[in-house]
PDB file of N, CA and C in Angstrom:
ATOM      1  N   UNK A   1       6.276  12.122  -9.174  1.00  0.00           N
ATOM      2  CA  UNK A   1       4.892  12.136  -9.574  1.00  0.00           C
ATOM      3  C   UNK A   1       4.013  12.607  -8.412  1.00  0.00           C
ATOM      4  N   UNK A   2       3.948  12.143  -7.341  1.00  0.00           N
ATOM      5  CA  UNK A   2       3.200  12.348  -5.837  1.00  0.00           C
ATOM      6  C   UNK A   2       3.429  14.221  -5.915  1.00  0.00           C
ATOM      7  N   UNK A   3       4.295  14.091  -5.822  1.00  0.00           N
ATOM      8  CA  UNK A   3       5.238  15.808  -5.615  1.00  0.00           C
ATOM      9  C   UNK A   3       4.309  16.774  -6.363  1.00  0.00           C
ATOM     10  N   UNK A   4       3.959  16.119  -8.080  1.00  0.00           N
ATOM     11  CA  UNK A   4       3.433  17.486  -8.555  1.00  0.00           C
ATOM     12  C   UNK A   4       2.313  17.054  -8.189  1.00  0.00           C
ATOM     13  N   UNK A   5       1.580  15.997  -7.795  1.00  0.00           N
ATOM     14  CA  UNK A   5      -0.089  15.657  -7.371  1.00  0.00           C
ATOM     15  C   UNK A   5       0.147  16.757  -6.099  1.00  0.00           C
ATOM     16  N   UNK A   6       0.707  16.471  -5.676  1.00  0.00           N
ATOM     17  CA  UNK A   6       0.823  17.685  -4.085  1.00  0.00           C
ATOM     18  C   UNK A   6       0.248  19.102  -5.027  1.00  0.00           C
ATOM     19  N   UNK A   7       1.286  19.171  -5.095  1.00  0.00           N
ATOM     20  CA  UNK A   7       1.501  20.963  -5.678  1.00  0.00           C
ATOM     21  C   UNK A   7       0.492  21.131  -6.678  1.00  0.00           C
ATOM     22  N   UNK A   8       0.204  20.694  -7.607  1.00  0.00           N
ATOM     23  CA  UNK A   8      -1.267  20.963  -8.245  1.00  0.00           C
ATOM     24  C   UNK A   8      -2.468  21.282  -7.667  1.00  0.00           C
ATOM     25  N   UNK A   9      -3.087  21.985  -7.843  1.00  0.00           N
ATOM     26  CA  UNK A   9      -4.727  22.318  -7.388  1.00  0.00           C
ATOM     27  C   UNK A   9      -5.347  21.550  -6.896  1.00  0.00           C
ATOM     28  N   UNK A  10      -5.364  20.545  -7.148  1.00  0.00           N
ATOM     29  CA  UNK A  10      -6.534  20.104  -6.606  1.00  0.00           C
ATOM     30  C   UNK A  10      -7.059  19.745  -4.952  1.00  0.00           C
ATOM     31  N   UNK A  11      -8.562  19.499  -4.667  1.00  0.00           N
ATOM     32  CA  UNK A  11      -8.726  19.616  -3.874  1.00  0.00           C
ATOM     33  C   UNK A  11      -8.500  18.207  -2.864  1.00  0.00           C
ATOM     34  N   UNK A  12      -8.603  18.311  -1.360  1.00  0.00           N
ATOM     35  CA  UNK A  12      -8.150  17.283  -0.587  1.00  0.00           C
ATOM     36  C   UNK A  12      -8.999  15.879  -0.826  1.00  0.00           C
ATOM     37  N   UNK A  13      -9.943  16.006  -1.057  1.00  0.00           N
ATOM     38  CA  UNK A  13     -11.093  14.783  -0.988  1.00  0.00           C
ATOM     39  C   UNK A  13     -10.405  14.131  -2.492  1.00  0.00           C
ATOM     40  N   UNK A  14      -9.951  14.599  -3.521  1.00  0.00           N
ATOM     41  CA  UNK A  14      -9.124  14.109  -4.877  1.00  0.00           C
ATOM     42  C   UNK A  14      -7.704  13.738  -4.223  1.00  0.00           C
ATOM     43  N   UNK A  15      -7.328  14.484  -3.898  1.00  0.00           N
ATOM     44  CA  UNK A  15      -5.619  14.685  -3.373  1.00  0.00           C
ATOM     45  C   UNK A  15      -4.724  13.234  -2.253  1.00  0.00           C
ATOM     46  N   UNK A  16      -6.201  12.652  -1.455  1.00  0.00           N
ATOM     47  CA  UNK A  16      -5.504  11.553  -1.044  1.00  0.00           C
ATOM     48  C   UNK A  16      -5.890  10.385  -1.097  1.00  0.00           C
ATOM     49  N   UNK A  17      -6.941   9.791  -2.063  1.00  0.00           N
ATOM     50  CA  UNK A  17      -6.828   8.668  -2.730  1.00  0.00           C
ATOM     51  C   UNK A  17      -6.043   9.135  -4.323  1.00  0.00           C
ATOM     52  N   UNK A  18      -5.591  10.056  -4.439  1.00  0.00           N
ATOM     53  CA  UNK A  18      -4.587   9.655  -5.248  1.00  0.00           C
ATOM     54  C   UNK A  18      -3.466   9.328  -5.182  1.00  0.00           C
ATOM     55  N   UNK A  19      -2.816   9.924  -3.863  1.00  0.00           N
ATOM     56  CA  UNK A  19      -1.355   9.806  -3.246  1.00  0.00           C
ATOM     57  C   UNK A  19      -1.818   8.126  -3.141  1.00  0.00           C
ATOM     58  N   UNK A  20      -2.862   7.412  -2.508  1.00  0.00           N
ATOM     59  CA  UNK A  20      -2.865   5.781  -2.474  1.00  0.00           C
ATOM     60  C   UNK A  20      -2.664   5.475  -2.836  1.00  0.00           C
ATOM     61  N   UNK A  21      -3.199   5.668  -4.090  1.00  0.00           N
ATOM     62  CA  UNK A  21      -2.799   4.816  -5.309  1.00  0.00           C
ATOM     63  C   UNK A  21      -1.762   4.485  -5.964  1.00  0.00           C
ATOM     64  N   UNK A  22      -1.520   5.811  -6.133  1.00  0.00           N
ATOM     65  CA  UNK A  22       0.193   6.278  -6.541  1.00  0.00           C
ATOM     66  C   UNK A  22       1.074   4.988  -5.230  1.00  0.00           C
ATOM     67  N   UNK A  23       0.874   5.037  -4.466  1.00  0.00           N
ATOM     68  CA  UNK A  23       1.965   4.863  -3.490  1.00  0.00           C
ATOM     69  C   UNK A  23       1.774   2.954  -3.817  1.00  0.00           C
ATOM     70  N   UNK A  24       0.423   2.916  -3.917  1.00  0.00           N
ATOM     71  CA  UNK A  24      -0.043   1.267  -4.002  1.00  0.00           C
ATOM     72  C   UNK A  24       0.901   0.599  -5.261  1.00  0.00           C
ATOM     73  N   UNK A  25       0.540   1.235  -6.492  1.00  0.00           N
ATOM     74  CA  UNK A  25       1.290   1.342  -7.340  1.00  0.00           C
ATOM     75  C   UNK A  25       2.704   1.003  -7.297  1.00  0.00           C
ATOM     76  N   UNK A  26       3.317   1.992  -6.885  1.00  0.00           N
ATOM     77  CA  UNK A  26       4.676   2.159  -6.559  1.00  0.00           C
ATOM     78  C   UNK A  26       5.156   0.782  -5.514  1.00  0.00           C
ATOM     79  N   UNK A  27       4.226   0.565  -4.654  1.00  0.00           N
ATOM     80  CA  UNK A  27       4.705  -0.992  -3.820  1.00  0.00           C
ATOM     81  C   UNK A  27       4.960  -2.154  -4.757  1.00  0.00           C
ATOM     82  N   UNK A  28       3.707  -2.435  -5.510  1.00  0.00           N
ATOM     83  CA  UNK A  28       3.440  -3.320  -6.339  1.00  0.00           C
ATOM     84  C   UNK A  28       4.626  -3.523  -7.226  1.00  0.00           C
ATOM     85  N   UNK A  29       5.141  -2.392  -7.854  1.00  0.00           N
ATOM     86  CA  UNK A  29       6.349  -2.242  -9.071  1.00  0.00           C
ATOM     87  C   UNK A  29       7.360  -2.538  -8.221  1.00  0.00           C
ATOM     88  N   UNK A  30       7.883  -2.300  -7.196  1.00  0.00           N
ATOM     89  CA  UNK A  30       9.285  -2.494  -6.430  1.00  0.00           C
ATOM     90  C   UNK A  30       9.395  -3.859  -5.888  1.00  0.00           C
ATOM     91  N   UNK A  31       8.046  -4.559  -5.391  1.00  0.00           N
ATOM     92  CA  UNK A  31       8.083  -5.897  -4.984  1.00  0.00           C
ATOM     93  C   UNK A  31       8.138  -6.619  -6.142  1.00  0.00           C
ATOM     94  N   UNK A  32       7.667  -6.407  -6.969  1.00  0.00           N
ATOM     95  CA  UNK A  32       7.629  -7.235  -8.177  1.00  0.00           C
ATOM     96  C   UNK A  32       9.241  -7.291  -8.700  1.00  0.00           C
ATOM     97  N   UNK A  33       9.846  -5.861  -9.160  1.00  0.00           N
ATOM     98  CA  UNK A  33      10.967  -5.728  -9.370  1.00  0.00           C
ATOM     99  C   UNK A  33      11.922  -6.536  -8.716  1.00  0.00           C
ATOM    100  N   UNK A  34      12.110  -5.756  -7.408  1.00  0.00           N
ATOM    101  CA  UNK A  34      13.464  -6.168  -6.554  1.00  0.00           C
ATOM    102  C   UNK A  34      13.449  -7.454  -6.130  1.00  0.00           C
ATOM    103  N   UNK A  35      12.173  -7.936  -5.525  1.00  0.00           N
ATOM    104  CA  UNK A  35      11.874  -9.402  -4.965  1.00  0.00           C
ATOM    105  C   UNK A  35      12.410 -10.295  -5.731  1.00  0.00           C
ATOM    106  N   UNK A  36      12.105  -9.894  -7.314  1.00  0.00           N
ATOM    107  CA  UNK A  36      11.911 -10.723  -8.469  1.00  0.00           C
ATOM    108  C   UNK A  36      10.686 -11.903  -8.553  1.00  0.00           C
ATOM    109  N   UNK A  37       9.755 -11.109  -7.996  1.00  0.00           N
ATOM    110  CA  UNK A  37       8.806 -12.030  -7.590  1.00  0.00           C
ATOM    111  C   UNK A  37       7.979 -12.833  -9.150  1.00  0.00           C
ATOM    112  N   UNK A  38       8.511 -11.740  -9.602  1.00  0.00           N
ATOM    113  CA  UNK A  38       7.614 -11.826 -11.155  1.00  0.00           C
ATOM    114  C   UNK A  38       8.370 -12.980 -11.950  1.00  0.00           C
ATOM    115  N   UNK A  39       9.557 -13.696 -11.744  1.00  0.00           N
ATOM    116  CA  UNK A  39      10.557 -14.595 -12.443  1.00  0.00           C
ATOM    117  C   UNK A  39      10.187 -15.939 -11.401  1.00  0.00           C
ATOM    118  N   UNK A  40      10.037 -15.756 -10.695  1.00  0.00           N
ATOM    119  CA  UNK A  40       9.800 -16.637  -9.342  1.00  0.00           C
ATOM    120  C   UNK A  40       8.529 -17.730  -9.459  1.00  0.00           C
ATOM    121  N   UNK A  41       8.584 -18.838  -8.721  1.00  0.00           N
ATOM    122  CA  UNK A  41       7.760 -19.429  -8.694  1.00  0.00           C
ATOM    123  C   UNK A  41       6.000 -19.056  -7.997  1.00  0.00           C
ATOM    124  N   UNK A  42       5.128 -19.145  -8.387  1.00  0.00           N
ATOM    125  CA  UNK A  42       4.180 -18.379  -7.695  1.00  0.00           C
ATOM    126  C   UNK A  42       3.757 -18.602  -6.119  1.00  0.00           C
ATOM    127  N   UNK A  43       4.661 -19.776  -5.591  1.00  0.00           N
ATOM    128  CA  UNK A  43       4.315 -20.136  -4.573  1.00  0.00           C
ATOM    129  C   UNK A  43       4.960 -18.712  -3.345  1.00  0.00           C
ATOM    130  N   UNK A  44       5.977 -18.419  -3.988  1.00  0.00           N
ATOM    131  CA  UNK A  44       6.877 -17.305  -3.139  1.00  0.00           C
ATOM    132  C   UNK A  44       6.051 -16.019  -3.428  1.00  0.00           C
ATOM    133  N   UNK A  45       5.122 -15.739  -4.601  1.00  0.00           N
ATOM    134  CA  UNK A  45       4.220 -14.616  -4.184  1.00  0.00           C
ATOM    135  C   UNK A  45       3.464 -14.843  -3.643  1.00  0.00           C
ATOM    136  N   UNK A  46       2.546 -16.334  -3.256  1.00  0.00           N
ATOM    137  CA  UNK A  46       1.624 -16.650  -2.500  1.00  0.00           C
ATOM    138  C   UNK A  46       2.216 -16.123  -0.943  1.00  0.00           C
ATOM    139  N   UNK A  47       3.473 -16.659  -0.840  1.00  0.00           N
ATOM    140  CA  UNK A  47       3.808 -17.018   0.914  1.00  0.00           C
ATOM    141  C   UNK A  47       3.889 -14.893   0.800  1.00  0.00           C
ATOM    142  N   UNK A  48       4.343 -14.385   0.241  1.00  0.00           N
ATOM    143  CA  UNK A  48       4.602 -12.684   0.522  1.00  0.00           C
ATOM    144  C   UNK A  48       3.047 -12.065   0.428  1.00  0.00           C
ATOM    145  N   UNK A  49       2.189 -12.657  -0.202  1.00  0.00           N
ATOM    146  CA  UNK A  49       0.562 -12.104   0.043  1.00  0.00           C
ATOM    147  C   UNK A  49      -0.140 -12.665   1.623  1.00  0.00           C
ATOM    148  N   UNK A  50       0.076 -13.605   2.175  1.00  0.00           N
ATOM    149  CA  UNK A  50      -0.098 -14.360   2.882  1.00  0.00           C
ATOM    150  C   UNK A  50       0.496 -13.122   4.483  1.00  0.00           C
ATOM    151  N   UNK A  51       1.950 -13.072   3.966  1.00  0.00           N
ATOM    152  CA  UNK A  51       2.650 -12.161   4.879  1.00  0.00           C
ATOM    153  C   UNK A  51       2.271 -10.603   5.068  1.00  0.00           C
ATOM    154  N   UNK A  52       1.866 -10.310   3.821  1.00  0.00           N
ATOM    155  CA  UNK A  52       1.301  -9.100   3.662  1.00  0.00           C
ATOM    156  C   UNK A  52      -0.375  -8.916   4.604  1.00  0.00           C
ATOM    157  N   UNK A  53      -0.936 -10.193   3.689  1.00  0.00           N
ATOM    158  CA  UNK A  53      -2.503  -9.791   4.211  1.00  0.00           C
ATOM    159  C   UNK A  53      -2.306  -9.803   6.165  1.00  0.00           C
ATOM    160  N   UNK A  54      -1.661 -10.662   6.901  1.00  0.00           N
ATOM    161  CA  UNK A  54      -1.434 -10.901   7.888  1.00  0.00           C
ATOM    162  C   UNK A  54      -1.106  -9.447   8.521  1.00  0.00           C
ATOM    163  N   UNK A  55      -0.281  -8.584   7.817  1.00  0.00           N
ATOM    164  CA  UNK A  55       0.759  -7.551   8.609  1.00  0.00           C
ATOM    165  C   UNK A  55      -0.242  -6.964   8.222  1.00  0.00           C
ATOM    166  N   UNK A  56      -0.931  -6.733   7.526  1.00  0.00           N
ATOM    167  CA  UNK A  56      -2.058  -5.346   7.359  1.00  0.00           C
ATOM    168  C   UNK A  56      -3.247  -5.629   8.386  1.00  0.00           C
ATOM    169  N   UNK A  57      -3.648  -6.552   8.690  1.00  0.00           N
ATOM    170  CA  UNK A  57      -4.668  -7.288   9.698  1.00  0.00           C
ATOM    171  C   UNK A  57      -4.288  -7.016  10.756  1.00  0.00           C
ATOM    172  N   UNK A  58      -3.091  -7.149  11.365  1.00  0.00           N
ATOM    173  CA  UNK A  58      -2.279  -7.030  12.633  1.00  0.00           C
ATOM    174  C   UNK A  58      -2.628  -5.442  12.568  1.00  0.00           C
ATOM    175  N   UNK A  59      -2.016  -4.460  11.348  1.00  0.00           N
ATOM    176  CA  UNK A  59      -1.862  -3.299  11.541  1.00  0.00           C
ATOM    177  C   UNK A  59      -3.214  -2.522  12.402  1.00  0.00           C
ATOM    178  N   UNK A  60      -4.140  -3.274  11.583  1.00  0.00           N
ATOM    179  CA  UNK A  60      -6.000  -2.540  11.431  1.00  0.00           C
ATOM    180  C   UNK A  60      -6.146  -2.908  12.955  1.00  0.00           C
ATOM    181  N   UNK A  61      -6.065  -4.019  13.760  1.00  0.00           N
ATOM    182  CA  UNK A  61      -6.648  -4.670  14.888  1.00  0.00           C
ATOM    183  C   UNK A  61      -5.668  -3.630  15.814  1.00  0.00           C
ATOM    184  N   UNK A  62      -4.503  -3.112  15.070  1.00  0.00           N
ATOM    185  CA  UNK A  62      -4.000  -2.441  16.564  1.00  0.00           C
ATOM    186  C   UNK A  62      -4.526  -1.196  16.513  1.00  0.00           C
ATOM    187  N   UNK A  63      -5.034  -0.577  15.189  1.00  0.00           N
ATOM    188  CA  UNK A  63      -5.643   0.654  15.183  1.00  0.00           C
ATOM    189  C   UNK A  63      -6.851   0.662  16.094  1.00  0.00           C
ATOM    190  N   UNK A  64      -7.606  -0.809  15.993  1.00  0.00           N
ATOM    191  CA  UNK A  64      -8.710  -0.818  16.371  1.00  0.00           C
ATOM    192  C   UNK A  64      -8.972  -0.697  17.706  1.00  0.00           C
ATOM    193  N   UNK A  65      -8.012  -1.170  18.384  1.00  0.00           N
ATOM    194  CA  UNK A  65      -7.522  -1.329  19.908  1.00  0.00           C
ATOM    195  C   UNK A  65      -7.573   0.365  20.499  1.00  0.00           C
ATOM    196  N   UNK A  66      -6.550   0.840  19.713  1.00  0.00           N
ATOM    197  CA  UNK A  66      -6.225   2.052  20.110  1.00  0.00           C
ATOM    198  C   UNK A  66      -7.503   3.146  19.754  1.00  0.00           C
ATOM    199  N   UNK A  67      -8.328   2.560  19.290  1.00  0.00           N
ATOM    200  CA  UNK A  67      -9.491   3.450  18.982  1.00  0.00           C
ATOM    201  C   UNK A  67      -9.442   4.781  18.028  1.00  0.00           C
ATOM    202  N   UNK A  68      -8.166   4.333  17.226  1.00  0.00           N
ATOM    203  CA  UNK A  68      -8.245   5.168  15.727  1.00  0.00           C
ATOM    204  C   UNK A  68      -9.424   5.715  14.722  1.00  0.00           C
ATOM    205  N   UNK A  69      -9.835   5.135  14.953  1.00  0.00           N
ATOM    206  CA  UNK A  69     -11.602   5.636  14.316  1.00  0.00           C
ATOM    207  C   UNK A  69     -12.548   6.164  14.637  1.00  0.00           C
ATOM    208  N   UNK A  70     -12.201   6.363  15.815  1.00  0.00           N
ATOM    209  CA  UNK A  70     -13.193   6.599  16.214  1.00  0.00           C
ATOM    210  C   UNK A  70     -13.583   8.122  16.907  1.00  0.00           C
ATOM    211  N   UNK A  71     -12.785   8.893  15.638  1.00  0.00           N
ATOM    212  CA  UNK A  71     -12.863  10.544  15.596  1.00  0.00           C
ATOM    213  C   UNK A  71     -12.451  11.312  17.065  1.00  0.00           C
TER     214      UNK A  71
END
């Protein structure tokens, strides 16, 4: 799916919040899937959101460090 979003026309400012999404998407379905998070008690998707929000926080603060944003 990403592949023909590539190769199709359209322009960049369309082209990569769609690959996000797509890709967000695609996380969501495989954790749910493989984890079996979805059969599971909700406490074990709590503790993997918990782990998640943490590792994305960590991620942003090291961008921030390194001065990623700042063009």
């Amino acid at each position: 799916m990403e592949v023909g979003i590539y190769y199709a026309e359209i322009s960049r400012a369309l082209l990569i919040p769609l690959l996000l999404i797509f890709a967000v998407i695609k996380f969501v379905l495989v954790v749910l899937w493989y984890m079996h998070l979805r059969f599971d008690s909700r406490t074990y998707a709590r503790f993997f959101m918990i782990g998640l929000a943490g590792a994305v926080t960590l991620f942003l603060v090291v961008l921030l460090t390194f001065r990623a944003f700042s063009g």
